[in-house]
C-alpha atoms as a PDB file:
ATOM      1  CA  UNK A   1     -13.217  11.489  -2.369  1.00  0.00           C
ATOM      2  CA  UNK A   2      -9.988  13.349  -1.299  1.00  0.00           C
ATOM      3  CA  UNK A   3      -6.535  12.105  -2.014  1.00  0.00           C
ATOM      4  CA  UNK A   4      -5.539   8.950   0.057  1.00  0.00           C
ATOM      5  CA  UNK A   5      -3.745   9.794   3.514  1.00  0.00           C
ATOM      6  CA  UNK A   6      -0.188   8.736   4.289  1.00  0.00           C
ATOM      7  CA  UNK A   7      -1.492   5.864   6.141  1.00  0.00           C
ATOM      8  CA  UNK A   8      -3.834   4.741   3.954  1.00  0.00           C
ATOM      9  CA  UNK A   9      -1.789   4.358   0.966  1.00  0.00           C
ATOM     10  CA  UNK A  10       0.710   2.858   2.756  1.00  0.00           C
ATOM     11  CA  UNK A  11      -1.717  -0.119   3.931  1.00  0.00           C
ATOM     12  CA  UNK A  12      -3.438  -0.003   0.632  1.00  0.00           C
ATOM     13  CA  UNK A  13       0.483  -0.933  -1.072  1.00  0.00           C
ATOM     14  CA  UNK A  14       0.920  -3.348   1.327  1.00  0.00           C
ATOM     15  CA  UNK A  15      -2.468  -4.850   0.901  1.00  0.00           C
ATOM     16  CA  UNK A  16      -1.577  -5.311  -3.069  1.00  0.00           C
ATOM     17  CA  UNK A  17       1.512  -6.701  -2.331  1.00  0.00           C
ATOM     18  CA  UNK A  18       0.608  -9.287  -0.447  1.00  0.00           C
ATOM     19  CA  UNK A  19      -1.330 -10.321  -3.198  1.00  0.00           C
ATOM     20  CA  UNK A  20       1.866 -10.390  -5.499  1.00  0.00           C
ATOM     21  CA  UNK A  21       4.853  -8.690  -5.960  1.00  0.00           C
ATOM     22  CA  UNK A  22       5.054  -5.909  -8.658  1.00  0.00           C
ATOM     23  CA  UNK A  23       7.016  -3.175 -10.303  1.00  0.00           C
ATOM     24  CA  UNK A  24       6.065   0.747  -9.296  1.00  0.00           C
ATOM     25  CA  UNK A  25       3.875   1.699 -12.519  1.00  0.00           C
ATOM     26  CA  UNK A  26       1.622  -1.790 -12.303  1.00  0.00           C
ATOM     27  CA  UNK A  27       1.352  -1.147  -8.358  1.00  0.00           C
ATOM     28  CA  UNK A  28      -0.174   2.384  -9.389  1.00  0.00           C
ATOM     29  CA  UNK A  29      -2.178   1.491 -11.846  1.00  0.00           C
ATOM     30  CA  UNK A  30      -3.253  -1.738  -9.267  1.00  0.00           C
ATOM     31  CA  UNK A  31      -3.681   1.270  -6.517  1.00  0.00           C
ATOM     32  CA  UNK A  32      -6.080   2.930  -9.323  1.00  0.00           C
ATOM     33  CA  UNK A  33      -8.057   0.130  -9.675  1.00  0.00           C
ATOM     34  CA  UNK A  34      -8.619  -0.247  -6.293  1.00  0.00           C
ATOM     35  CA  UNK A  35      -9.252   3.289  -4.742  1.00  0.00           C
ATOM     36  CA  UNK A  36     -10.182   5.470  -8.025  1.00  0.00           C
ATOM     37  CA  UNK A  37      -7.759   7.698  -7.096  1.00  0.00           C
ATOM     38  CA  UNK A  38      -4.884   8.834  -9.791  1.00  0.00           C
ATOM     39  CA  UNK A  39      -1.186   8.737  -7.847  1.00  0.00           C
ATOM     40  CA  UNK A  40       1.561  10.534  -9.176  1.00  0.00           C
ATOM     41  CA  UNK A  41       5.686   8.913  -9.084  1.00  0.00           C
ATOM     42  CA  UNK A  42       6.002  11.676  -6.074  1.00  0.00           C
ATOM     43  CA  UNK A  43       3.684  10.144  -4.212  1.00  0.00           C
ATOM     44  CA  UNK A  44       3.906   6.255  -4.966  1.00  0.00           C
ATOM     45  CA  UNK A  45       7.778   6.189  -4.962  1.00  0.00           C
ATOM     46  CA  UNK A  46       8.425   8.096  -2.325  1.00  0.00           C
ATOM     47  CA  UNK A  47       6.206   5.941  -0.471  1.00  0.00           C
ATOM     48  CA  UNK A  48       7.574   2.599  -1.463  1.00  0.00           C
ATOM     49  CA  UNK A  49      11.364   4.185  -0.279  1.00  0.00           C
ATOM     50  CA  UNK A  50       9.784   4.738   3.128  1.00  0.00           C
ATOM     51  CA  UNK A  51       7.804   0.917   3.525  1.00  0.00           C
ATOM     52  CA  UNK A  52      11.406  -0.163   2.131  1.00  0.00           C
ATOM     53  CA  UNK A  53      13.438   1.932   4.468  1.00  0.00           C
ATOM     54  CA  UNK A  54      11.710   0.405   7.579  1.00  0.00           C
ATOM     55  CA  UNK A  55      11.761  -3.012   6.561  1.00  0.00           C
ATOM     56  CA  UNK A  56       8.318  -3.925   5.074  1.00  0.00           C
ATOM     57  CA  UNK A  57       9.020  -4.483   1.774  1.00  0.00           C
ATOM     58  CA  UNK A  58      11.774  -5.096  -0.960  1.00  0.00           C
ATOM     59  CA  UNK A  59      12.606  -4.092  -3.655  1.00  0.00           C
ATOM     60  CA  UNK A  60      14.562  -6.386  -6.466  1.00  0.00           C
ATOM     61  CA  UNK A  61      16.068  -5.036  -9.672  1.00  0.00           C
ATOM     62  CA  UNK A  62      15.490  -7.147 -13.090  1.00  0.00           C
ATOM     63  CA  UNK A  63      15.267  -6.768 -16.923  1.00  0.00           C
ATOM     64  CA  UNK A  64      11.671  -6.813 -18.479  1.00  0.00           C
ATOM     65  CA  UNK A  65      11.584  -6.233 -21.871  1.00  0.00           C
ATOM     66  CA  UNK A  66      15.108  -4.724 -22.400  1.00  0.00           C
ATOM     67  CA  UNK A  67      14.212  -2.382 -19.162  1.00  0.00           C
ATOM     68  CA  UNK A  68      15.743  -2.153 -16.118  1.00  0.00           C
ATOM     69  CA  UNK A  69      12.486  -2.642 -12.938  1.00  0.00           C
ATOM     70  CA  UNK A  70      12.576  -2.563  -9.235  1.00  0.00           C
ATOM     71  CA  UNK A  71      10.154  -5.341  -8.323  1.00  0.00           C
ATOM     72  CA  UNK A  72       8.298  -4.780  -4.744  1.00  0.00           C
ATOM     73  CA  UNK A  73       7.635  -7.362  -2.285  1.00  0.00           C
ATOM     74  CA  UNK A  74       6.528  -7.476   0.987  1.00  0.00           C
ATOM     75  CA  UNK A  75       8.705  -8.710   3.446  1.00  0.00           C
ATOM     76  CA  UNK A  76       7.899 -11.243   6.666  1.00  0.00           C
ATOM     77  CA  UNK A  77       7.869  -7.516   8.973  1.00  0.00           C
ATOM     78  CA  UNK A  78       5.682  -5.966   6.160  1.00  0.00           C
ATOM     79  CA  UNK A  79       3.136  -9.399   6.837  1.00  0.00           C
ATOM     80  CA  UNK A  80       3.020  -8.768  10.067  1.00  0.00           C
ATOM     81  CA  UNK A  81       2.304  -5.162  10.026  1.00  0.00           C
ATOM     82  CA  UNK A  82      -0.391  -5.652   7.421  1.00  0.00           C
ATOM     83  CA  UNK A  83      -1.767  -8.588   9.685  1.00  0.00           C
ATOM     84  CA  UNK A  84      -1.972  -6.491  12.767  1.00  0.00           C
ATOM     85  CA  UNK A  85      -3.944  -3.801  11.173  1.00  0.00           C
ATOM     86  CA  UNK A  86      -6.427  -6.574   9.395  1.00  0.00           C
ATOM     87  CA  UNK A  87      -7.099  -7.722  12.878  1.00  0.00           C
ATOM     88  CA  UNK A  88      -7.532  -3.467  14.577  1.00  0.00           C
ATOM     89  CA  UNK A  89      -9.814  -3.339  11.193  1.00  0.00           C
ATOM     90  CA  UNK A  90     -12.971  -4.311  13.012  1.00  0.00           C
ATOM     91  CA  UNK A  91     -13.075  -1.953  15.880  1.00  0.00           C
ATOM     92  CA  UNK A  92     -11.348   0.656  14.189  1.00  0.00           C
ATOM     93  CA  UNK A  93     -13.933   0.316  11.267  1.00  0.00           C
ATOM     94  CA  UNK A  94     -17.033   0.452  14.146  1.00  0.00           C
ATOM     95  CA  UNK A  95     -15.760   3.352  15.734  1.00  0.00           C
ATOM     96  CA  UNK A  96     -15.829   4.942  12.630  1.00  0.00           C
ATOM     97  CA  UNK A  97     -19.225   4.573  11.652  1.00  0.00           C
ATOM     98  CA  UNK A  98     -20.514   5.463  15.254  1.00  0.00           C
ATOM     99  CA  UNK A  99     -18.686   8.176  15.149  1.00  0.00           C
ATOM    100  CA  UNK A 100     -19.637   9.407  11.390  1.00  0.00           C
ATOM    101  CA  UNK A 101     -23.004   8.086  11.755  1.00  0.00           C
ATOM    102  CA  UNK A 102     -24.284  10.371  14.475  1.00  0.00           C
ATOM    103  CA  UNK A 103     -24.210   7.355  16.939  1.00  0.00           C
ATOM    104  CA  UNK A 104     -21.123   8.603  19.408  1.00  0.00           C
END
């Protein structure tokens, strides 16, 4: 499998997020876990800055360990984005197999 599209790795973020809140390396290695695919800081953070610069997440600073972390959370607009495309999932995931399956 390819790289993850823009899209997709946005959703797949907020996804994780709603599950809990968590600093950028543990949300890449959580993003690993989940897709098999390796991300690299100029993908994830860049990404986070742009789901932060429209409002659906946020990101809080705190020590762990003696180190300074940017914690990422998903905000109330972030919820409802990410609950929007749970409820498109269906048809969206239908058309997808017609189409890929032969059956369009």
């Amino acid at each position: 499998m390819g790289p993850l599209h823009r899209d997709s790795l946005e959703f797949t973020i907020l996804a994780l997020l709603d599950r809990r809140p968590d600093h950028g390396y543990r949300l890449m290695l959580r993003v690993r876990d989940v897709t098999g695919q390796d991300l690299s800081d100029g993908t994830l953070y860049p990404t986070l800055a742009r789901l932060e610069a429209s409002g659906k997440i946020e990101g809080t600073w705190s020590l762990d360990g003696g180190r300074k972390r940017k914690t990422w959370a998903l905000t109330d607009k972030g919820r409802k984005h990410l609950g929007r495309a749970r409820s498109a999932w269906p048809q969206f995931r239908s058309s997808m197999e017609a189409l890929l399956g032969g059956q369009a």
